[in-house]
PDB file of N, CA and C in Angstrom:
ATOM      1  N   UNK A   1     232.853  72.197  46.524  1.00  0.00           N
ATOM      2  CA  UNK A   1     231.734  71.648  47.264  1.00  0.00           C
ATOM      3  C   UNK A   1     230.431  72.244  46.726  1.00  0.00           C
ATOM      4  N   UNK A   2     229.695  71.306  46.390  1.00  0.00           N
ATOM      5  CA  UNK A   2     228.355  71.627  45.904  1.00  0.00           C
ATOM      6  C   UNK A   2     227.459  72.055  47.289  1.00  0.00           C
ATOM      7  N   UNK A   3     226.652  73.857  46.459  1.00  0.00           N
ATOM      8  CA  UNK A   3     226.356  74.322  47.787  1.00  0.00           C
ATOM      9  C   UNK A   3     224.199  73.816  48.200  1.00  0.00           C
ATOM     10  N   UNK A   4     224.173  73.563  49.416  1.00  0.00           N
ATOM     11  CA  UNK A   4     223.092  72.744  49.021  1.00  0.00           C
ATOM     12  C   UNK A   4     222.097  73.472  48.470  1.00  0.00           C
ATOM     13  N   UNK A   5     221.619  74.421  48.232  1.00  0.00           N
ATOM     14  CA  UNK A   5     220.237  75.097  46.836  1.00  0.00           C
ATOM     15  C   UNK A   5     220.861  74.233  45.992  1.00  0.00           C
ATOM     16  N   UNK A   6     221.921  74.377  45.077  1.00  0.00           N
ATOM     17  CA  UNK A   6     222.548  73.927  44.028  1.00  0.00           C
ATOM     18  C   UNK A   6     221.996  72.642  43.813  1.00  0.00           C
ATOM     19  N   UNK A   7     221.927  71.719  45.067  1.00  0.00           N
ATOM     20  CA  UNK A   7     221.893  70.336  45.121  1.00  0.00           C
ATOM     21  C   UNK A   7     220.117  70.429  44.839  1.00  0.00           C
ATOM     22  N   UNK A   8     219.888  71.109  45.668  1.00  0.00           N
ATOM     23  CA  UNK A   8     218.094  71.111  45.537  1.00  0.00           C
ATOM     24  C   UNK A   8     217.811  71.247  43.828  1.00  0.00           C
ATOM     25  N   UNK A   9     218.076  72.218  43.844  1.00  0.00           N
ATOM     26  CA  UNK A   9     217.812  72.331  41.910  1.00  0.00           C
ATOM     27  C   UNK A   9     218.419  71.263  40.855  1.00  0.00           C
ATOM     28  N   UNK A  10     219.050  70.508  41.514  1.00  0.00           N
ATOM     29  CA  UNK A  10     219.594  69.363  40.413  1.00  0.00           C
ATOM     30  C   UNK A  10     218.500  68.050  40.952  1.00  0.00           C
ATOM     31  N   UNK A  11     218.508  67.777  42.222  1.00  0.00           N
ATOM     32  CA  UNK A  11     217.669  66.803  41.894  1.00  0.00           C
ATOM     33  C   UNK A  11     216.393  67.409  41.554  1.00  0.00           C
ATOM     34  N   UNK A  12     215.482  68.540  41.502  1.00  0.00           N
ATOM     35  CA  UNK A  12     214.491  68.781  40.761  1.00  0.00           C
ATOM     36  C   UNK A  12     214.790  68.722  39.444  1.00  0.00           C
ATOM     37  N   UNK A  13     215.648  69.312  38.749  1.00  0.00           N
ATOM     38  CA  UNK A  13     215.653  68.777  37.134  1.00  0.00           C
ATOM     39  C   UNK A  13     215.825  67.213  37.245  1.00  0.00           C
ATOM     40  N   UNK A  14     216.245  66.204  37.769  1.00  0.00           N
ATOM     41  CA  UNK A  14     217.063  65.053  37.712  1.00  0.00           C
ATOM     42  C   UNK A  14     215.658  64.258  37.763  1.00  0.00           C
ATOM     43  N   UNK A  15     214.642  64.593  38.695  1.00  0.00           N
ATOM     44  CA  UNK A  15     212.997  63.965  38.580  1.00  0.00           C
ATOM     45  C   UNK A  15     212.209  64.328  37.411  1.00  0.00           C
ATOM     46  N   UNK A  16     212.452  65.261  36.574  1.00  0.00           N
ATOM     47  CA  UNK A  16     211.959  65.555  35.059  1.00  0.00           C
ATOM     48  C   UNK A  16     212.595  64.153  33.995  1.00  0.00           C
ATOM     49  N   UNK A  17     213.590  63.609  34.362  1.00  0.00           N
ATOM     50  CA  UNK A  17     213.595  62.813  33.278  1.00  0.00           C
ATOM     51  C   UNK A  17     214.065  61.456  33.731  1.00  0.00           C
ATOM     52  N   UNK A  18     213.840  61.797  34.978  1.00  0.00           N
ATOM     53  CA  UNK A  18     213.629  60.129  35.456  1.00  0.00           C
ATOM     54  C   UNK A  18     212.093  59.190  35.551  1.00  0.00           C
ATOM     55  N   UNK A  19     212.379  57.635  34.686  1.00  0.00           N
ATOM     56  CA  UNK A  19     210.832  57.433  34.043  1.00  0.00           C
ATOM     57  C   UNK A  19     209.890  57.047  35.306  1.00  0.00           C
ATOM     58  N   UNK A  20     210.556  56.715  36.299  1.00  0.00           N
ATOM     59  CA  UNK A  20     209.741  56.158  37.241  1.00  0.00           C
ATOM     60  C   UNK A  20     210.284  57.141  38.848  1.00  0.00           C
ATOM     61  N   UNK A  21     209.181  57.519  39.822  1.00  0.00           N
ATOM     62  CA  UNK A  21     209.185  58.346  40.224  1.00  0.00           C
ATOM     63  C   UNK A  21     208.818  57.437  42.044  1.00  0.00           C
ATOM     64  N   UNK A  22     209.925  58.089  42.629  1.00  0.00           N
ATOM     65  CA  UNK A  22     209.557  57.248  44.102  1.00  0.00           C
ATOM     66  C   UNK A  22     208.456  58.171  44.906  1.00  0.00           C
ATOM     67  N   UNK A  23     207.624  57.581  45.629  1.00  0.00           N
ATOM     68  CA  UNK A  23     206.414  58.644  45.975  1.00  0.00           C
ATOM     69  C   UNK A  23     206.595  59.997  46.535  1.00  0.00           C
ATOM     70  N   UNK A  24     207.503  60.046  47.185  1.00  0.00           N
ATOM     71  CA  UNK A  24     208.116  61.893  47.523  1.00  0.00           C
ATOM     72  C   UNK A  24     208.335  62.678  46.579  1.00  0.00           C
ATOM     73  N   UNK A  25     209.348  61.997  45.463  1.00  0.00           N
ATOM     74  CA  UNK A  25     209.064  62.914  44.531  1.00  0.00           C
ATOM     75  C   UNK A  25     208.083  63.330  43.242  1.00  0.00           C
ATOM     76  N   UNK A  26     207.025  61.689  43.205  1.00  0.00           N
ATOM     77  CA  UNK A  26     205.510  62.325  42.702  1.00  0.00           C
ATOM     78  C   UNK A  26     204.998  63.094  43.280  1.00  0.00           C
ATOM     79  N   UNK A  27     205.109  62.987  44.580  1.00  0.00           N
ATOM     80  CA  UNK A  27     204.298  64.710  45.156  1.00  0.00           C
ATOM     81  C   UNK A  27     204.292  65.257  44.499  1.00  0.00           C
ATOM     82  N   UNK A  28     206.122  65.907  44.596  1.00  0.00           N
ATOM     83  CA  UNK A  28     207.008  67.377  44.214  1.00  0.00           C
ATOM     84  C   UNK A  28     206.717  67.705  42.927  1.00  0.00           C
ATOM     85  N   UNK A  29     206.402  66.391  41.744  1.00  0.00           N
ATOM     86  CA  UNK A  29     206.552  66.493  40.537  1.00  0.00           C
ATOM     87  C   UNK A  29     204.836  66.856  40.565  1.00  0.00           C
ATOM     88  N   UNK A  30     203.884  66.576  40.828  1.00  0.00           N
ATOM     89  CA  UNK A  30     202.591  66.911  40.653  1.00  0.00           C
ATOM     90  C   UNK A  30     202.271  68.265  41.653  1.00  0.00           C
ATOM     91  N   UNK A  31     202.729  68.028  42.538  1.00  0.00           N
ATOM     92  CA  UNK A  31     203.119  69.682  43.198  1.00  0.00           C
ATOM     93  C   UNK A  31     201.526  69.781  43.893  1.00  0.00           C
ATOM     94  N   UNK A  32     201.074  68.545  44.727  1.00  0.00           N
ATOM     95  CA  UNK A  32     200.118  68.261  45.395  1.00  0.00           C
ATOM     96  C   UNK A  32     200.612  67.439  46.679  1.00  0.00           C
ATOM     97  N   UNK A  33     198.981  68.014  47.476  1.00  0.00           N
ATOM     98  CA  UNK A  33     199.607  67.045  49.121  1.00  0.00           C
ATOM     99  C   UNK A  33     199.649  65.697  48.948  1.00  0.00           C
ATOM    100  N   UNK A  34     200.008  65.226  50.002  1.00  0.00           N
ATOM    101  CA  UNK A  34     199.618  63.456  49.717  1.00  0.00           C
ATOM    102  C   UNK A  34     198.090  62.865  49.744  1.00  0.00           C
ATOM    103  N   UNK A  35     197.349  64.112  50.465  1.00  0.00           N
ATOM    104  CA  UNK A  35     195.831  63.676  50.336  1.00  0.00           C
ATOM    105  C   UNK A  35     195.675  63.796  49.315  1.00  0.00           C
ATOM    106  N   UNK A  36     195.497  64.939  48.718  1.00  0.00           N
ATOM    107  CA  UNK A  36     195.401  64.962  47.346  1.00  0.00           C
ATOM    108  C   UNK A  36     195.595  64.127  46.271  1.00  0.00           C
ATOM    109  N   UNK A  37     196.728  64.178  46.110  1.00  0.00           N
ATOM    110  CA  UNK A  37     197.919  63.052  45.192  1.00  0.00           C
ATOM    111  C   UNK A  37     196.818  61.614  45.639  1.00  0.00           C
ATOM    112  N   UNK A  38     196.829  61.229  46.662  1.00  0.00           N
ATOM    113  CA  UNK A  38     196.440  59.954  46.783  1.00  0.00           C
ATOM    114  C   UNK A  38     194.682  60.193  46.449  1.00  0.00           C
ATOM    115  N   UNK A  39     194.198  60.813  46.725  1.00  0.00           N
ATOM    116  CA  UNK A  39     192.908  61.137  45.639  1.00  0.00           C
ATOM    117  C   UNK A  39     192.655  61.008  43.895  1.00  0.00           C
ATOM    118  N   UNK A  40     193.840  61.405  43.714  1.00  0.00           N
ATOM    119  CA  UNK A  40     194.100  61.981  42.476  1.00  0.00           C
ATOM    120  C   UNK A  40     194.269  60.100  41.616  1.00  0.00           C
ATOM    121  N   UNK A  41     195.164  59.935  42.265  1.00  0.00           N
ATOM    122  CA  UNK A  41     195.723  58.650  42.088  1.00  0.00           C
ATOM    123  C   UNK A  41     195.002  57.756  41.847  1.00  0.00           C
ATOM    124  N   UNK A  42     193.719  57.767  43.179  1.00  0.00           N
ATOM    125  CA  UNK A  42     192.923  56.744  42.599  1.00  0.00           C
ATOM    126  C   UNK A  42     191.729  56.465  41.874  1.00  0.00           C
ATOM    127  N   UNK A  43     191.620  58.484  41.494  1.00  0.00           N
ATOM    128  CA  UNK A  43     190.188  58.302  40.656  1.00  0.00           C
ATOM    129  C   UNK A  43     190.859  58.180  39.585  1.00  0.00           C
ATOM    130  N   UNK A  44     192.128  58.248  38.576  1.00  0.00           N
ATOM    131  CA  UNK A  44     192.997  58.393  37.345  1.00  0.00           C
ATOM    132  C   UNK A  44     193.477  56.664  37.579  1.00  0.00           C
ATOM    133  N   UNK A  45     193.414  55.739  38.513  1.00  0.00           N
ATOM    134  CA  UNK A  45     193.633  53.966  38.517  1.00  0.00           C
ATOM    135  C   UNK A  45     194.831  54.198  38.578  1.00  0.00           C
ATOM    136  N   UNK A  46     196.283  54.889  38.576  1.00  0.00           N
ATOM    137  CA  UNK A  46     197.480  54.769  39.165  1.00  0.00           C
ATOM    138  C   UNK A  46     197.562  54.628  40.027  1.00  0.00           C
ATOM    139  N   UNK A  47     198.473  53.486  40.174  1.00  0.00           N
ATOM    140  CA  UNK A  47     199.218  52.307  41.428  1.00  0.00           C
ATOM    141  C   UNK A  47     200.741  52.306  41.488  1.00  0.00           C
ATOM    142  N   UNK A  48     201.275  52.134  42.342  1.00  0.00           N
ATOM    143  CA  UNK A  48     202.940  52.122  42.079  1.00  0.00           C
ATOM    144  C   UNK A  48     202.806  50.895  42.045  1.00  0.00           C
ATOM    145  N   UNK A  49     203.831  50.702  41.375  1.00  0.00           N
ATOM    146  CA  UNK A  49     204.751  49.281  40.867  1.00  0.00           C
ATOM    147  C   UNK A  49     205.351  48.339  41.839  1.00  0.00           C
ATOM    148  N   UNK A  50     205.386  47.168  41.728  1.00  0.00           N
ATOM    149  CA  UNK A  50     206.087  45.841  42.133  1.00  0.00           C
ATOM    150  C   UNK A  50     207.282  46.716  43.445  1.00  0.00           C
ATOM    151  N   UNK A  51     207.787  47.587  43.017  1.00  0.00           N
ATOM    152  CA  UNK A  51     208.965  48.492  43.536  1.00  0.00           C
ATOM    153  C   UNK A  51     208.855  49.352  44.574  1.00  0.00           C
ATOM    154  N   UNK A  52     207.701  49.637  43.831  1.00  0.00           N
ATOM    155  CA  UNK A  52     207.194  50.712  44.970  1.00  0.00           C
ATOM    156  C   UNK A  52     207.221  52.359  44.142  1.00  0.00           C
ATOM    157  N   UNK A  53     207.514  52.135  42.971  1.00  0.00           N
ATOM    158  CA  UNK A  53     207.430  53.530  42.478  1.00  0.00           C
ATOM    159  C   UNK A  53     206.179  53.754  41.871  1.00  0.00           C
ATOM    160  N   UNK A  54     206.134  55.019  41.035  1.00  0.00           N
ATOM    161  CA  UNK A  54     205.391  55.724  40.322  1.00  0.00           C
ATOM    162  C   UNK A  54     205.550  55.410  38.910  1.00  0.00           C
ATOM    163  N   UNK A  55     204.668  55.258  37.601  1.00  0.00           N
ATOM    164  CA  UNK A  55     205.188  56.025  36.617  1.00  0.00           C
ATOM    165  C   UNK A  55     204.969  56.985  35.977  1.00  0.00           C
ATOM    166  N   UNK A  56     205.691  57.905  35.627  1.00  0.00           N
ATOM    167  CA  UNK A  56     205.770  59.234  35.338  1.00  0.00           C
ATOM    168  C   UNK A  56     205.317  59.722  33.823  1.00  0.00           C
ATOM    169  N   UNK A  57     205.122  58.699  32.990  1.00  0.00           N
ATOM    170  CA  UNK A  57     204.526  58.834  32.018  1.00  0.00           C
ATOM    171  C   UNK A  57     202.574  58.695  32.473  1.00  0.00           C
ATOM    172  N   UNK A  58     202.073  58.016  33.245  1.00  0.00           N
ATOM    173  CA  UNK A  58     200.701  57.592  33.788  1.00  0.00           C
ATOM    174  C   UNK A  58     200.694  58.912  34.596  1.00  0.00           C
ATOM    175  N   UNK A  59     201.203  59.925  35.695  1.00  0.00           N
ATOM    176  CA  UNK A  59     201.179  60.914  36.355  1.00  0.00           C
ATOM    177  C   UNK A  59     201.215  61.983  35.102  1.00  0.00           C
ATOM    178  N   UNK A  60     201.989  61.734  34.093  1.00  0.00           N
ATOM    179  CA  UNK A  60     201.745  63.119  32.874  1.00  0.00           C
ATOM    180  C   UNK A  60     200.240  63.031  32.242  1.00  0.00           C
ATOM    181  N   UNK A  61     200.421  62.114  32.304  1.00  0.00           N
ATOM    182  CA  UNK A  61     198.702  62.130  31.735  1.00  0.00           C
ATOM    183  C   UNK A  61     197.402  62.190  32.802  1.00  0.00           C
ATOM    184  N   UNK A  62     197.936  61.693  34.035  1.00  0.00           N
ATOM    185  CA  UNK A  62     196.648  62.545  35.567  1.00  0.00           C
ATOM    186  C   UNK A  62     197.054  63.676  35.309  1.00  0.00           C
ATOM    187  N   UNK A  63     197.791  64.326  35.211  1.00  0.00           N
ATOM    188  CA  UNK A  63     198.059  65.944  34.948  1.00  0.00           C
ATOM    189  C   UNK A  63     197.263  66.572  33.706  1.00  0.00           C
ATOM    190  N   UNK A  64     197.132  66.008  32.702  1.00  0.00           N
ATOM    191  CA  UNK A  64     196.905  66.481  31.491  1.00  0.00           C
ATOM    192  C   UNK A  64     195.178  66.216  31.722  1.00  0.00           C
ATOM    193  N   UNK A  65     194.714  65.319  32.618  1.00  0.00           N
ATOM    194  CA  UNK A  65     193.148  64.711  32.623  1.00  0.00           C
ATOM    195  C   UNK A  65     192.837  64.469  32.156  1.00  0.00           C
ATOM    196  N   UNK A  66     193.812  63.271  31.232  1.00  0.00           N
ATOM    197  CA  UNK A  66     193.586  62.062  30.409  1.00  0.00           C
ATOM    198  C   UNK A  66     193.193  61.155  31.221  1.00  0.00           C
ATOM    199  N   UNK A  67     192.390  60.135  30.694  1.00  0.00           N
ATOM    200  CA  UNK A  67     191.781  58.887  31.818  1.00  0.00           C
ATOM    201  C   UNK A  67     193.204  57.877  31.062  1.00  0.00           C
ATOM    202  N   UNK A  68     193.233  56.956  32.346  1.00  0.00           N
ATOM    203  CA  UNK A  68     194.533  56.096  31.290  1.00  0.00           C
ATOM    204  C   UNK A  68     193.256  55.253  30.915  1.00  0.00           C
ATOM    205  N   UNK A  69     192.102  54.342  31.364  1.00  0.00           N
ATOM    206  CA  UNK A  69     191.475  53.709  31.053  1.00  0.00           C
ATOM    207  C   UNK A  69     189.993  53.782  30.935  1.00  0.00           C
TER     208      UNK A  69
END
C-alpha cells in the first residue's frame, strides 16, 4: 500500500511533465495564491483552454517573464 506522502510526492513529480495543467495544480506548479496566479495570468494573456486547463509551456515562460505576446 502506497503510503500517502509517497502519493503526495508522485503526483508533484507527475505535474512536472504533464503538458497541460488543471488549475489546482498551476497554483502548486507556480507556487502562488489564486489571487495572485490570476493576476499573473492576466497581465502575461494566459487563458485556459476549451477544457478548462492550463498550458504549462505558456506558465514556464510567466515564470521566466517572458511576454508570450
Amino acid at each position: 500500500m502506497i503510503k500517502r506522502d509517497d502519493l503526495i510526492t508522485m503526483r508533484a513529480i507527475a505535474i512536472c511533465f504533464k503538458p497541460f495543467l488543471k488549475p489546482e495544480e498551476a497554483l502548486i506548479y507556480c507556487n502562488l495564491g489564486r489571487t495572485q496566479f490570476t493576476k499573473k495570468c492576466e497581465e502575461y494573456c494566459i487563458y485556459k483552454n476549451s477544457s478548462g486547463y492550463y498550458k504549462k509551456e505558456e506558465l514556464d515562460k510567466m515564470l521566466s517573464g517572458e511576454k508570450l505576446r
